[in-house]
C-alpha atoms as a PDB file:
ATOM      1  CA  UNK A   1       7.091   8.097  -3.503  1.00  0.00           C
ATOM      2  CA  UNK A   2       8.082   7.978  -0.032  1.00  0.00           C
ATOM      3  CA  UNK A   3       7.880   5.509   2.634  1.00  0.00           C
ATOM      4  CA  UNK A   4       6.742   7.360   5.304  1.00  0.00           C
ATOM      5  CA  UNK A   5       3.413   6.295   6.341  1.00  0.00           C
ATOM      6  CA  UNK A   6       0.365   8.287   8.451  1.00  0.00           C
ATOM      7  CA  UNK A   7      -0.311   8.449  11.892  1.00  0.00           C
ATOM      8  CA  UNK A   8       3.051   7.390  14.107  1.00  0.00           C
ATOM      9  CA  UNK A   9       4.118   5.451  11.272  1.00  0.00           C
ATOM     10  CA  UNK A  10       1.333   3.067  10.806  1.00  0.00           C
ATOM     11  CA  UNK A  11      -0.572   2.339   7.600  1.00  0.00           C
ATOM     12  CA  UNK A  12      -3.922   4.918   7.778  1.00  0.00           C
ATOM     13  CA  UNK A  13      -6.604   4.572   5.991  1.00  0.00           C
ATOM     14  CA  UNK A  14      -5.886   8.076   4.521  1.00  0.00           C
ATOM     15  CA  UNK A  15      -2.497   6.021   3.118  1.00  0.00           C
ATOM     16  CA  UNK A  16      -4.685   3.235   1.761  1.00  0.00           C
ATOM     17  CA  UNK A  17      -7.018   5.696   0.194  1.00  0.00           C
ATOM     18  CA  UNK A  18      -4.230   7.583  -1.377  1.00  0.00           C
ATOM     19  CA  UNK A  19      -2.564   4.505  -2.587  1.00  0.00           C
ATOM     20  CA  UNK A  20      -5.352   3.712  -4.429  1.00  0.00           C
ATOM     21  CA  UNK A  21      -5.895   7.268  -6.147  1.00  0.00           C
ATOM     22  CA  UNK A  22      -2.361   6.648  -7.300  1.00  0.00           C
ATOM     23  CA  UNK A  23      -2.865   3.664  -8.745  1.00  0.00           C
ATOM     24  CA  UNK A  24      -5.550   4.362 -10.495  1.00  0.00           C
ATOM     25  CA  UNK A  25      -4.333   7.630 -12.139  1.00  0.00           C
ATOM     26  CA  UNK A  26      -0.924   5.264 -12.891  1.00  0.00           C
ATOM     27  CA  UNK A  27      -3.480   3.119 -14.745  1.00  0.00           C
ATOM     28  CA  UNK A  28      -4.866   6.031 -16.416  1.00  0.00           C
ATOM     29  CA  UNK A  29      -1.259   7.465 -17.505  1.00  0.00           C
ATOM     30  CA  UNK A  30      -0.648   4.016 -18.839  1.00  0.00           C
ATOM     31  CA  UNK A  31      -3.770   3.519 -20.911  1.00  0.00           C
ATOM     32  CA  UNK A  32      -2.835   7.494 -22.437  1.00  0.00           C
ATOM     33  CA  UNK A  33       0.155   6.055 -23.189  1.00  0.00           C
ATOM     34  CA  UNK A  34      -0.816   3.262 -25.314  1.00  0.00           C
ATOM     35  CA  UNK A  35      -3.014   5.226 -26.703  1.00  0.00           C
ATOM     36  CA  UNK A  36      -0.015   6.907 -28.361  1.00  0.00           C
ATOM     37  CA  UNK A  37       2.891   6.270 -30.276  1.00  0.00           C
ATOM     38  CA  UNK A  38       4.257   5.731 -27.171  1.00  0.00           C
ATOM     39  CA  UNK A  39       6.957   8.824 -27.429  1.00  0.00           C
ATOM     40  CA  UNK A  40       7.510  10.431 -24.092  1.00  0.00           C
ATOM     41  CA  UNK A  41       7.069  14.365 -24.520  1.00  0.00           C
ATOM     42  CA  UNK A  42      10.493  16.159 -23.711  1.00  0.00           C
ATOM     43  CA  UNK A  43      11.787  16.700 -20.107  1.00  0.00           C
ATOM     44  CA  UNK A  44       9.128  14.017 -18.882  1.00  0.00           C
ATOM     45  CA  UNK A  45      10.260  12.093 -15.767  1.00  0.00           C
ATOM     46  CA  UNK A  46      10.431   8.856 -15.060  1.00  0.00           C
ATOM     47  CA  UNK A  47       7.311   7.543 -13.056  1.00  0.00           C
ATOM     48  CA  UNK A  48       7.888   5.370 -10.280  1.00  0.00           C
ATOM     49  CA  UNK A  49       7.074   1.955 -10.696  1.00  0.00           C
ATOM     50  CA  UNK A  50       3.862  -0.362  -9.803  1.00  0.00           C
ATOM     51  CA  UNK A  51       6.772  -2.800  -8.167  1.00  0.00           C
ATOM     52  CA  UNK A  52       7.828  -0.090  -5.837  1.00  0.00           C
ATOM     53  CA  UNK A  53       4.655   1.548  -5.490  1.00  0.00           C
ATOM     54  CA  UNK A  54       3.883  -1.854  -4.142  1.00  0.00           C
ATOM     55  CA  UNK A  55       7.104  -2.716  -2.488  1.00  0.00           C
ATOM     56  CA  UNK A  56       6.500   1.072  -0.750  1.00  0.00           C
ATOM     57  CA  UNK A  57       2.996  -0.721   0.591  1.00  0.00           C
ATOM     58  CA  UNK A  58       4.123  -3.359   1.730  1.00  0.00           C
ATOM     59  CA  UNK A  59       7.092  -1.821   4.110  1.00  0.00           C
ATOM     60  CA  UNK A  60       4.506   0.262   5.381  1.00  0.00           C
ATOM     61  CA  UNK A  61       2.407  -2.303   6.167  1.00  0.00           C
ATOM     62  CA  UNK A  62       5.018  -4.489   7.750  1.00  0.00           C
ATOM     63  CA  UNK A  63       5.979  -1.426  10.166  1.00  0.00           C
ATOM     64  CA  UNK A  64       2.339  -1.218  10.931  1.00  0.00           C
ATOM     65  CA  UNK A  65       2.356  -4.714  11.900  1.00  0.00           C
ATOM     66  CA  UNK A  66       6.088  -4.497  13.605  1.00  0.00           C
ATOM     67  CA  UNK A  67       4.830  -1.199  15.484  1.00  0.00           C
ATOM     68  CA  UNK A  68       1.532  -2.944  17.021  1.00  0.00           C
ATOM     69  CA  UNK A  69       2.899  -6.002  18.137  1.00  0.00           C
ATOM     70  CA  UNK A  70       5.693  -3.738  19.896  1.00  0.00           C
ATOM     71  CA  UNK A  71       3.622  -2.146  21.512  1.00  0.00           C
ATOM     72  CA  UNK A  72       1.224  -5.075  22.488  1.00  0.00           C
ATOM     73  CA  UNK A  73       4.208  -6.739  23.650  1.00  0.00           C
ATOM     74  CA  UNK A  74       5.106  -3.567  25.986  1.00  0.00           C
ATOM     75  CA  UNK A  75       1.286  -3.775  27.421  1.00  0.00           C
ATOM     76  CA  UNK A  76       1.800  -7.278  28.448  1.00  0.00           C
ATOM     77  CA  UNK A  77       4.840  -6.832  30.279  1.00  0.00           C
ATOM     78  CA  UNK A  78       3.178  -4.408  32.552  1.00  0.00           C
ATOM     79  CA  UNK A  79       5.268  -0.984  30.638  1.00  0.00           C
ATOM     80  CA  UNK A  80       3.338   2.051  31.015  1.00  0.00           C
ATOM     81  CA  UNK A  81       1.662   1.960  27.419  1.00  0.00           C
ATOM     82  CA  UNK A  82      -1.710   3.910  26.725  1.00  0.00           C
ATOM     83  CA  UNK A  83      -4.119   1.260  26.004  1.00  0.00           C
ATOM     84  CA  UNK A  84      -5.684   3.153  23.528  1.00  0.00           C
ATOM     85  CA  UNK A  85      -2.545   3.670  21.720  1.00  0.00           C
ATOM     86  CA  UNK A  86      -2.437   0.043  21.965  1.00  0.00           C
ATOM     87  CA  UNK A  87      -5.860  -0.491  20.493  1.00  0.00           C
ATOM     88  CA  UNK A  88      -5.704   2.012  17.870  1.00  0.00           C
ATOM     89  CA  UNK A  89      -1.946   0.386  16.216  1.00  0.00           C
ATOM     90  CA  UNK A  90      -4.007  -2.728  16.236  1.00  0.00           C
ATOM     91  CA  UNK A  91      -6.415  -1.333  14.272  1.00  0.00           C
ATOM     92  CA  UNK A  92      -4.362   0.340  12.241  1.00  0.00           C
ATOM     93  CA  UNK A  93      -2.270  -2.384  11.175  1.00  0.00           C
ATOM     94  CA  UNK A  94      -5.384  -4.724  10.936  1.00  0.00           C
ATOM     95  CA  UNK A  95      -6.549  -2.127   7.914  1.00  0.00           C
ATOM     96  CA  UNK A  96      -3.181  -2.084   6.506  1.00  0.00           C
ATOM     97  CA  UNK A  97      -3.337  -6.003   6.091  1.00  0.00           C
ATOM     98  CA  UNK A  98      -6.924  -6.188   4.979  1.00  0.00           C
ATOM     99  CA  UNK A  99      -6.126  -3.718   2.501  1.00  0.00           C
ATOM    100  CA  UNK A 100      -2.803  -5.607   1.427  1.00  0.00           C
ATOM    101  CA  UNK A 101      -5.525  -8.938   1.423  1.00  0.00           C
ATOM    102  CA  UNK A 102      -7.408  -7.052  -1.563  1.00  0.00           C
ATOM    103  CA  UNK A 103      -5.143  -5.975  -3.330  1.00  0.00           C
ATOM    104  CA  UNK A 104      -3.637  -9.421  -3.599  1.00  0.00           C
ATOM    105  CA  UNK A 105      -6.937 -10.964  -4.111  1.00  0.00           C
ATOM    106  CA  UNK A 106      -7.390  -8.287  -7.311  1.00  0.00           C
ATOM    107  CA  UNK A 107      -3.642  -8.899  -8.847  1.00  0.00           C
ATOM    108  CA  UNK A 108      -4.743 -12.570  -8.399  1.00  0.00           C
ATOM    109  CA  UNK A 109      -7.874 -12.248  -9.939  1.00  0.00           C
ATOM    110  CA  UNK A 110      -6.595 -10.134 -12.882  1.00  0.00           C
ATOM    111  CA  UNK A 111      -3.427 -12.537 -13.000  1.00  0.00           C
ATOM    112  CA  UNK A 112      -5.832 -15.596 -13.523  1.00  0.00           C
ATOM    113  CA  UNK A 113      -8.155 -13.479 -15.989  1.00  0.00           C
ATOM    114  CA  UNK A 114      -5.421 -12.688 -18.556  1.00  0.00           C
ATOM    115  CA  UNK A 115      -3.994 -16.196 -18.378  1.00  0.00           C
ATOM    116  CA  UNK A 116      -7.303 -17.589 -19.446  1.00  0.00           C
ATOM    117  CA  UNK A 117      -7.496 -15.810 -22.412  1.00  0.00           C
ATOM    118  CA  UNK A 118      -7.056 -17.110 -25.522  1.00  0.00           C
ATOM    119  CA  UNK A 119      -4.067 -16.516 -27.676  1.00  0.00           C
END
């Protein structure tokens, strides 16, 4: 998976969306898989991981964040900077972090489910 996010470099919602879908069909491989013996069929590759799924996220986020306060910053000293550019990174890394807020909250909440369960 690469790191390169949508629009200029900041997390879209297209990016969120598609992070999702490949979550979800990661969760799907993996419940296939235990479903199984658990014997990769020959010449399979090795998936990429949930960590760096994540970790891929979470960069992408961060230059969201790094991106729109750069360019806030430029604003404010008076640089010739679109304002709507201006307004639209904000936005753009404001739904990147609300995203990364959910996504937490679920981990959290599915953390704290399986640790409740009995043994």
């Amino acid at each position: 998976m690469s790191g390169v996010a949508g629009v200029g470099g900041a997390m879209s919602v297209d990016r969120v969306m598609q992070l999702r879908a490949q979550i979800l069909e990661r969760n799907q491989a993996l419940s296939r898989a235990s479903a199984t013996d658990g014997a990769a069929p020959a010449g399979a590759t090795k998936p990429t991981s949930f960590a760096d799924t994540l970790q891929d996220a979470l960069k992408d986020v961060n230059a969201g964040q790094n991106k729109a306060s750069a360019l806030s910053e430029s604003y404010e000293r008076g640089e010739t900077v679109d304002i709507a550019k201006v307004m639209l990174a904000r936005q753009q890394a404001s739904v990147g972090f609300e995203a990364t807020l959910q996504v937490r909250n679920k981990l959290l909440s599915a953390y704290k489910d399986i640790m409740s369960m009995p043994v």
